[in-house]
C-alpha atoms as a PDB file:
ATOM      1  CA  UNK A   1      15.452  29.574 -12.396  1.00  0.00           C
ATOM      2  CA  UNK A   2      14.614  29.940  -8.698  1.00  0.00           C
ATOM      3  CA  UNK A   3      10.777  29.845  -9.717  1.00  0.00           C
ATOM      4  CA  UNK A   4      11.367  27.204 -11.422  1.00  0.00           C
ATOM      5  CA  UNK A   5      13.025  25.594  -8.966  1.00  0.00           C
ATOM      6  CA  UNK A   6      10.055  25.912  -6.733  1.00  0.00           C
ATOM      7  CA  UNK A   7       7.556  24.990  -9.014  1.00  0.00           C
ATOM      8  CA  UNK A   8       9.303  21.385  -9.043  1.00  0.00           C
ATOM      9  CA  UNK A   9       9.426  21.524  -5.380  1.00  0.00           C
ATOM     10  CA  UNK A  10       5.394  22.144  -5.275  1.00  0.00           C
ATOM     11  CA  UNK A  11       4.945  19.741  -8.115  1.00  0.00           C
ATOM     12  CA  UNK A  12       6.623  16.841  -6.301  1.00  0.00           C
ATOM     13  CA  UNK A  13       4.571  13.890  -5.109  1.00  0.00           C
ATOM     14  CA  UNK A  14       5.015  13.097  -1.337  1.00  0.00           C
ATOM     15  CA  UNK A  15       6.807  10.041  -0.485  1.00  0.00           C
ATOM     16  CA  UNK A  16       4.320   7.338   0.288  1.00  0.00           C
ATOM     17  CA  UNK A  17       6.601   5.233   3.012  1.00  0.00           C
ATOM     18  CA  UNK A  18       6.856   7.704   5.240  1.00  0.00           C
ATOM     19  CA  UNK A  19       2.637   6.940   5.780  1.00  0.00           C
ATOM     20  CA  UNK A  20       3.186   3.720   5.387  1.00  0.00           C
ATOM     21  CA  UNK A  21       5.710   3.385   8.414  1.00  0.00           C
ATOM     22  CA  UNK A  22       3.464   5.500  10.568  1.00  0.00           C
ATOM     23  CA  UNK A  23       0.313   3.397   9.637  1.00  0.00           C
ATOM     24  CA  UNK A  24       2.553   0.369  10.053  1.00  0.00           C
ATOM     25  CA  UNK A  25       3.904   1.363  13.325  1.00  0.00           C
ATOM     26  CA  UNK A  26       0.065   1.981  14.867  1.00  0.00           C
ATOM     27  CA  UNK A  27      -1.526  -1.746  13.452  1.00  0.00           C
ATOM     28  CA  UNK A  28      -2.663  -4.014  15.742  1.00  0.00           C
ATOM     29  CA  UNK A  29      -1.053  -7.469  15.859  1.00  0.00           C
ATOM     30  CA  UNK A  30      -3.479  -9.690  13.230  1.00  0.00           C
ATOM     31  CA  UNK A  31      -4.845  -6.961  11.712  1.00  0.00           C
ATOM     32  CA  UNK A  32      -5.069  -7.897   7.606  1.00  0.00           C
ATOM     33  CA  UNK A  33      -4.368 -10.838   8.365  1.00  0.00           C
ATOM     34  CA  UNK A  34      -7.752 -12.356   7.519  1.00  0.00           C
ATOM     35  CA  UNK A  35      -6.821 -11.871   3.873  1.00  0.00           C
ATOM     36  CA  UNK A  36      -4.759 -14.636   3.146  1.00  0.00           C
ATOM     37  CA  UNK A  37      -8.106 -17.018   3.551  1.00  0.00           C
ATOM     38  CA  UNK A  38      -9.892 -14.938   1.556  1.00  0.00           C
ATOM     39  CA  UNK A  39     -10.814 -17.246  -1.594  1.00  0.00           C
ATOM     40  CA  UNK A  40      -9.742 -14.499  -4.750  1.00  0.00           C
ATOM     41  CA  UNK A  41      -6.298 -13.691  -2.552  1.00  0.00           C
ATOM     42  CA  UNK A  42      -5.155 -17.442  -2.416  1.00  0.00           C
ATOM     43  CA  UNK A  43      -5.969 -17.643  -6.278  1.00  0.00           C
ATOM     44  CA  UNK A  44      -4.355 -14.707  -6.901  1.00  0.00           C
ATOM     45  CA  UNK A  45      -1.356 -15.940  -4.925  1.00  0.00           C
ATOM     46  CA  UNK A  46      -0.981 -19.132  -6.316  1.00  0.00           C
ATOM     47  CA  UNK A  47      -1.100 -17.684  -9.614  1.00  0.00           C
ATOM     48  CA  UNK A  48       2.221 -17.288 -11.555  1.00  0.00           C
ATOM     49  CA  UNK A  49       1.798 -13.862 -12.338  1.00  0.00           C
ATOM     50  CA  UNK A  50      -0.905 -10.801 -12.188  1.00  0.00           C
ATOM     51  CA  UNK A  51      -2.376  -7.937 -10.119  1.00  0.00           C
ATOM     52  CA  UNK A  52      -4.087  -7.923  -7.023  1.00  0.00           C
ATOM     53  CA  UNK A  53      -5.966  -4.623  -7.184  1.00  0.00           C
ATOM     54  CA  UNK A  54      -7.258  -3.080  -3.781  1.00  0.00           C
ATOM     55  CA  UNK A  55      -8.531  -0.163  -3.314  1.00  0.00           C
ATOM     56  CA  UNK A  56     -11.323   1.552  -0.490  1.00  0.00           C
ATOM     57  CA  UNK A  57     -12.124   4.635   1.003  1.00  0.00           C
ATOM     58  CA  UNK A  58      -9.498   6.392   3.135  1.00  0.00           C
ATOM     59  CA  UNK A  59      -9.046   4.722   6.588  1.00  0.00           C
ATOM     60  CA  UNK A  60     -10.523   1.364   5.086  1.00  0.00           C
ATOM     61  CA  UNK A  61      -7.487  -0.840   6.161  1.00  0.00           C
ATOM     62  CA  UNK A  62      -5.465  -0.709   2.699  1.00  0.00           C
ATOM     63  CA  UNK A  63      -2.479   0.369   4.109  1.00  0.00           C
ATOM     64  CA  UNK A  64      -2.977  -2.472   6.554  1.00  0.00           C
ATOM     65  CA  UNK A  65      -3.162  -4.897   4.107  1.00  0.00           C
ATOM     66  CA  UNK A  66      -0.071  -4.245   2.717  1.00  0.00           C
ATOM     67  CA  UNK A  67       1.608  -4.082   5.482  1.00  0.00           C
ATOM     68  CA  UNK A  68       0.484  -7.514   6.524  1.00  0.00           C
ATOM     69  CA  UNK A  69       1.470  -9.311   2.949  1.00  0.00           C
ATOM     70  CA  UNK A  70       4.579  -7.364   3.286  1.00  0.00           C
ATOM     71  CA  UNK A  71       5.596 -10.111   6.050  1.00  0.00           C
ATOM     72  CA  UNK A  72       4.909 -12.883   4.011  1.00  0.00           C
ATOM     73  CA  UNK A  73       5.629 -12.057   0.220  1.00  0.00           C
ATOM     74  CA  UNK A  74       7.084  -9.787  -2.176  1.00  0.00           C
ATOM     75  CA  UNK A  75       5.465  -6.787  -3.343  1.00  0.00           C
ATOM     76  CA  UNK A  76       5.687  -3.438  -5.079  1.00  0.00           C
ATOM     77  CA  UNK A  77       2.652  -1.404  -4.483  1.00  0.00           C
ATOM     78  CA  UNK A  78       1.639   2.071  -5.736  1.00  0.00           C
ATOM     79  CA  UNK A  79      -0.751   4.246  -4.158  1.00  0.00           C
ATOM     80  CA  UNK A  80      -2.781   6.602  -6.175  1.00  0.00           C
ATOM     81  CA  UNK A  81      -4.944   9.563  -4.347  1.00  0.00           C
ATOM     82  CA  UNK A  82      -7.501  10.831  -6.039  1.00  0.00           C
END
């Protein structure tokens, strides 16, 4: 049982808001913010329901992003790395 006992430990997925804080805590004041003019993000917004998919490279400002609608509206977000 111990093996398998670290086999879940290996298996487990890391716990994306511990990134999320760091990245949060190292953003510029503004930065995203240029999102909520951005003509599909108001549509999506004033929409009732639906997804606003995002991705981009690594380091492209995602994280950002999130952080910055975070302030203004609910979300629930999953990050996949591939």
């Amino acid at each position: 049982t111990n093996n398998v006992s670290d086999i879940r430990k290996w298996l487990k997925a890391p716990d994306p808001s511990t990134n999320f804080v760091a990245a949060c805590d190292k953003r510029t004041p503004g930065t995203g913010e240029w999102i909520f003019s951005d003509p599909q993000f108001v549509e999506w917004r004033e929409a009732t329901s639906g997804i606003l998919w995002i991705q981009g490279k690594v380091g492209s400002g995602k994280t950002f992003l999130l952080y910055a609608y975070s302030k203004v509206g609910m979300i629930s977000y999953f990050i996949f790395l591939m």
